[in-house]
Structures are given as C-alpha cells and as structure tokens.
C-alpha atoms as a PDB file:
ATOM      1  CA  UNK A   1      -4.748  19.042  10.163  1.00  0.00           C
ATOM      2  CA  UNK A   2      -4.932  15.699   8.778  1.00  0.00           C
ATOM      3  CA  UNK A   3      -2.672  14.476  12.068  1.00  0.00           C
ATOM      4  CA  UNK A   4      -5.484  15.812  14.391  1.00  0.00           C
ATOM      5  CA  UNK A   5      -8.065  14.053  11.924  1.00  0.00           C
ATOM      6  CA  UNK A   6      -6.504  10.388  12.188  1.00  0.00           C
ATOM      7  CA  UNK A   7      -5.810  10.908  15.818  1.00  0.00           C
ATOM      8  CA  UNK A   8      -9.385  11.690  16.351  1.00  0.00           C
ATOM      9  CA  UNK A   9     -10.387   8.689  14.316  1.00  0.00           C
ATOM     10  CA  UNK A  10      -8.308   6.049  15.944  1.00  0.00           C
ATOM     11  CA  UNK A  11      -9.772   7.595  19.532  1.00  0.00           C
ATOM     12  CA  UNK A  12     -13.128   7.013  18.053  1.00  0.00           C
ATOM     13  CA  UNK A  13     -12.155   3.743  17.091  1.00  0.00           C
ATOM     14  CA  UNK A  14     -10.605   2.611  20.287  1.00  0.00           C
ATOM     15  CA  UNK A  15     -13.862   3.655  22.337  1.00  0.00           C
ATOM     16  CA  UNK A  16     -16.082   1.718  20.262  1.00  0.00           C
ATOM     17  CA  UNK A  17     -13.498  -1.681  20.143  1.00  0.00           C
ATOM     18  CA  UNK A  18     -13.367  -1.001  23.706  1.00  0.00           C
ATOM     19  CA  UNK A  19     -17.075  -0.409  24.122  1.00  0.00           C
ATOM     20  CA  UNK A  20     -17.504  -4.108  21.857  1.00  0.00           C
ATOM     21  CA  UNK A  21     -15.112  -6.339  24.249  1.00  0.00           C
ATOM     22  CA  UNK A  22     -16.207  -4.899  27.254  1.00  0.00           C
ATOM     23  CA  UNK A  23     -20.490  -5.350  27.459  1.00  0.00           C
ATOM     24  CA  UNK A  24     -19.474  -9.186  26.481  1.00  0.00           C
ATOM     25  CA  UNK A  25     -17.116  -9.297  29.592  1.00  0.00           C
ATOM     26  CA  UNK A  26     -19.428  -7.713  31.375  1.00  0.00           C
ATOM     27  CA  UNK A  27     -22.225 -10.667  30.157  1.00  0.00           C
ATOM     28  CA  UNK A  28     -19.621 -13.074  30.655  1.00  0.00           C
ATOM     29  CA  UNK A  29     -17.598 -12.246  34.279  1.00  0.00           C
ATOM     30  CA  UNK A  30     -20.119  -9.921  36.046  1.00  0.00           C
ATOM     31  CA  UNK A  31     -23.230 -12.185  35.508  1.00  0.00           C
ATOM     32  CA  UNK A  32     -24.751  -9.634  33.408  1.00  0.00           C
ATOM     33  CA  UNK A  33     -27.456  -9.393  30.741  1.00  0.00           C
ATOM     34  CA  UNK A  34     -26.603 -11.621  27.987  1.00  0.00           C
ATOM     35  CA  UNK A  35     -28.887  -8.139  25.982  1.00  0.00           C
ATOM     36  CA  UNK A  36     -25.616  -6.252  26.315  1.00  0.00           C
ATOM     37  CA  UNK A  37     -24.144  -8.802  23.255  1.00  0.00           C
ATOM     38  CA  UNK A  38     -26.459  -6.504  20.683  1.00  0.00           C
ATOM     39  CA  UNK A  39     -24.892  -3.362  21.556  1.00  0.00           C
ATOM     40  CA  UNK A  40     -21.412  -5.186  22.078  1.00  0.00           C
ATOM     41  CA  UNK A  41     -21.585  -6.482  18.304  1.00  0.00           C
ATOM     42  CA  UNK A  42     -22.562  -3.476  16.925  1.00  0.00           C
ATOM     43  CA  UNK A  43     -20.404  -1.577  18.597  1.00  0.00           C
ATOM     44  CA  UNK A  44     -17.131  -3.677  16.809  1.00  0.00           C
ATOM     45  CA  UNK A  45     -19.422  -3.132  13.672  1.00  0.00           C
ATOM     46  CA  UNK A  46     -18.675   0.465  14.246  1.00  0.00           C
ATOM     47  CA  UNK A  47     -14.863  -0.256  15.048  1.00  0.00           C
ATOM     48  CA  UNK A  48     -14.168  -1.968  11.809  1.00  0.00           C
ATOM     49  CA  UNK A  49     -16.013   0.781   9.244  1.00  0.00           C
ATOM     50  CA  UNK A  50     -14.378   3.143  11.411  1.00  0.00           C
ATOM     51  CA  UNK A  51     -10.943   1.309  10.650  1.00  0.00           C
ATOM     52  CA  UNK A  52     -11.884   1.086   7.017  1.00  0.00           C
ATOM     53  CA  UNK A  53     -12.161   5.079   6.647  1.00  0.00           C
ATOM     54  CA  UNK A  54      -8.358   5.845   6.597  1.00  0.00           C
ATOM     55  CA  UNK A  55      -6.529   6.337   3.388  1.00  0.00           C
ATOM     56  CA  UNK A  56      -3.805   4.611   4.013  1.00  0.00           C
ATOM     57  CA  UNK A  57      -2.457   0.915   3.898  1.00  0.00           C
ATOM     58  CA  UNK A  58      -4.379  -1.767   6.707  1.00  0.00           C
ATOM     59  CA  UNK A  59      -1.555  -3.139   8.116  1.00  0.00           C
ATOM     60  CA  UNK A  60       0.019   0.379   8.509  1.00  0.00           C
ATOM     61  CA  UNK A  61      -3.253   1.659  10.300  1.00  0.00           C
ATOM     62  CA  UNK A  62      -4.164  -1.372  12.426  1.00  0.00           C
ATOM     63  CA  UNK A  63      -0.042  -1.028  13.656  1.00  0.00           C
ATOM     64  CA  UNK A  64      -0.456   2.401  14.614  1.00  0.00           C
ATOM     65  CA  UNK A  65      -3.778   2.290  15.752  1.00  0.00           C
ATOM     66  CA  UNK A  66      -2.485  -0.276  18.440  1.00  0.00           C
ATOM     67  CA  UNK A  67      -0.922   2.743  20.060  1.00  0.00           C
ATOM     68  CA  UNK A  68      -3.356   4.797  20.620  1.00  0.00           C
ATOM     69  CA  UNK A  69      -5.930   1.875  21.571  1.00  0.00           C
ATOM     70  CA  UNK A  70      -3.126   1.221  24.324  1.00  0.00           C
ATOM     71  CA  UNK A  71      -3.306   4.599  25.621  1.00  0.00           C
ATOM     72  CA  UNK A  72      -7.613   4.953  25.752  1.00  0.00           C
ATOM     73  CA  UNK A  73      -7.288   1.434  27.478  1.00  0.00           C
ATOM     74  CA  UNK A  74      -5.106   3.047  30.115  1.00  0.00           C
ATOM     75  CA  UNK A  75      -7.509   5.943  30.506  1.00  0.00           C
ATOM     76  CA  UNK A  76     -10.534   3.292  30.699  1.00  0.00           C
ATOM     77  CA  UNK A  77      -9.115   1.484  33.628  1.00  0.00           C
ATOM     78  CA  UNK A  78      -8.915   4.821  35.245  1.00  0.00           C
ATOM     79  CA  UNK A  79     -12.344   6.325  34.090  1.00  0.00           C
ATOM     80  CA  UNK A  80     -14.320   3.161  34.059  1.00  0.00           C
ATOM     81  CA  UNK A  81     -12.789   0.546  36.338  1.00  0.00           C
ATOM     82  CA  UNK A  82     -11.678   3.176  39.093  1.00  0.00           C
ATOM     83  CA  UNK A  83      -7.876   2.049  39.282  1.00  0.00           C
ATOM     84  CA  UNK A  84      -5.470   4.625  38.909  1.00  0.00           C
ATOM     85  CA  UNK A  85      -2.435   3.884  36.109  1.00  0.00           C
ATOM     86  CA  UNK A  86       1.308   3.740  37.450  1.00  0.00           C
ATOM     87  CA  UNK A  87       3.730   6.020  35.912  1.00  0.00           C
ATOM     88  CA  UNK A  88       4.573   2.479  34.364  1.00  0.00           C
ATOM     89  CA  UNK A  89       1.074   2.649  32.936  1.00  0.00           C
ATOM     90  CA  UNK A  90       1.452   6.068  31.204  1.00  0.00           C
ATOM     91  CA  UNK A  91       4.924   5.653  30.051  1.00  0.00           C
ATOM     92  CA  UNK A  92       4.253   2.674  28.277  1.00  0.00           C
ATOM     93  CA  UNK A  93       1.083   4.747  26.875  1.00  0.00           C
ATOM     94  CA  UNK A  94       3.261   7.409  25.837  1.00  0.00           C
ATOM     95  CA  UNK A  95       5.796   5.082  24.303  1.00  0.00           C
ATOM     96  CA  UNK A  96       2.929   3.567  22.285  1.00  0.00           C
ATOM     97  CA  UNK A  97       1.641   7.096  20.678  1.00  0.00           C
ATOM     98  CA  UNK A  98       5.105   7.477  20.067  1.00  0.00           C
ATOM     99  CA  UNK A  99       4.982   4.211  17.765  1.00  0.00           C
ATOM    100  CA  UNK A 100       1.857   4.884  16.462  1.00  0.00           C
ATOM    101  CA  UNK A 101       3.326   9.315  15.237  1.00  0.00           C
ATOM    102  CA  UNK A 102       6.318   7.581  13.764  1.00  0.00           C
ATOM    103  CA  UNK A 103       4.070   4.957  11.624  1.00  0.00           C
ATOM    104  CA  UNK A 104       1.721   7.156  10.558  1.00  0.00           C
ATOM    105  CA  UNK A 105       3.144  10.765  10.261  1.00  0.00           C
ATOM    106  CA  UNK A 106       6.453   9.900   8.799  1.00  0.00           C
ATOM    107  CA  UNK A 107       7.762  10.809   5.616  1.00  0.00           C
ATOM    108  CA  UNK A 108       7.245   8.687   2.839  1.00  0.00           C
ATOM    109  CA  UNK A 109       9.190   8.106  -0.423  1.00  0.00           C
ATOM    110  CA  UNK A 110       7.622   7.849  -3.653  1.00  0.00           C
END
C-alpha cells in the first residue's frame, strides 16, 4: 500500500504544479486576469509541502516524481487543451512511470 500512497501523492502534486504554471500562462499568453497569479502561487505553495511529505531522499523524489508529472501533463493536454496525445505521447508517458517505479519502489541495501 505504500506504492499506491506515493503514486497518489505525486498525482496530487503534479495537478497542483500544473495548476501553478498554467493560471500564469494563462495571465501571460491568453491576455487573462493578472488575479489568476494568487491562486497560481498558492497553488506551487501546495506543490512544494506536498513534495516535502515523502519519506524519502529529495533528489530521489523530485527524479521520480518527474515521471509521473510527465504522464498528468500528457493527460492535461488531452483533458484541458483538447489535443489528443500520439501513441508517441503515451509511450514516452509510460516510459517515464517506468523511471519513476524503478526509482522509487526498488530494493534498497542497508
């Protein structure tokens, strides 16, 4: 259960990065509100505590968590910006949660 736990985590933490990039872009290329900064910033608030909440090393967590950020970035250009992915698109998502299960979930020594 702790796999389905960090999983869970990193999604939660790739919507709200997400989330925090994409109100500024949306200030900044789509003419926008410059209001949607407040919820942008505390939205990567969120993503950082949220980062901070795993028990393992940062650079091992920010590594993996690259991987499954990949893969919710894929599903956001589908979901939010209406394009469909390629099979290129979800391979290279699959090959990404691939690297993130072998940093996280693999047997350590000592």
């Amino acid at each position: 259960m702790p796999e389905l736990k960090t999983l869970g985590l990193f999604l939660v933490t790739a919507i709200a990065e997400i989330i925090g990039c994409y109100l500024p872009y949306l200030w900044l290329r789509e003419g926008k509100t410059v209001w949607l900064l407040l919820p942008g910033i505390i939205s990567l608030v969120i993503f950082a505590w949220l980062l901070s909440l795993h028990p393992t090393a940062a650079g091992r967590v920010y590594a993996a968590y690259g991987g499954v950020y990949i893969c919710v970035a894929i599903f956001w250009l589908w979901g939010v910006d209406g394009i469909r992915p390629t099979g290129w698109d979800l391979l290279g998502a699959t090959v990404a949660l691939i690297g993130m299960a072998i940093i996280m979930f693999a047997p350590r020594g000592g």
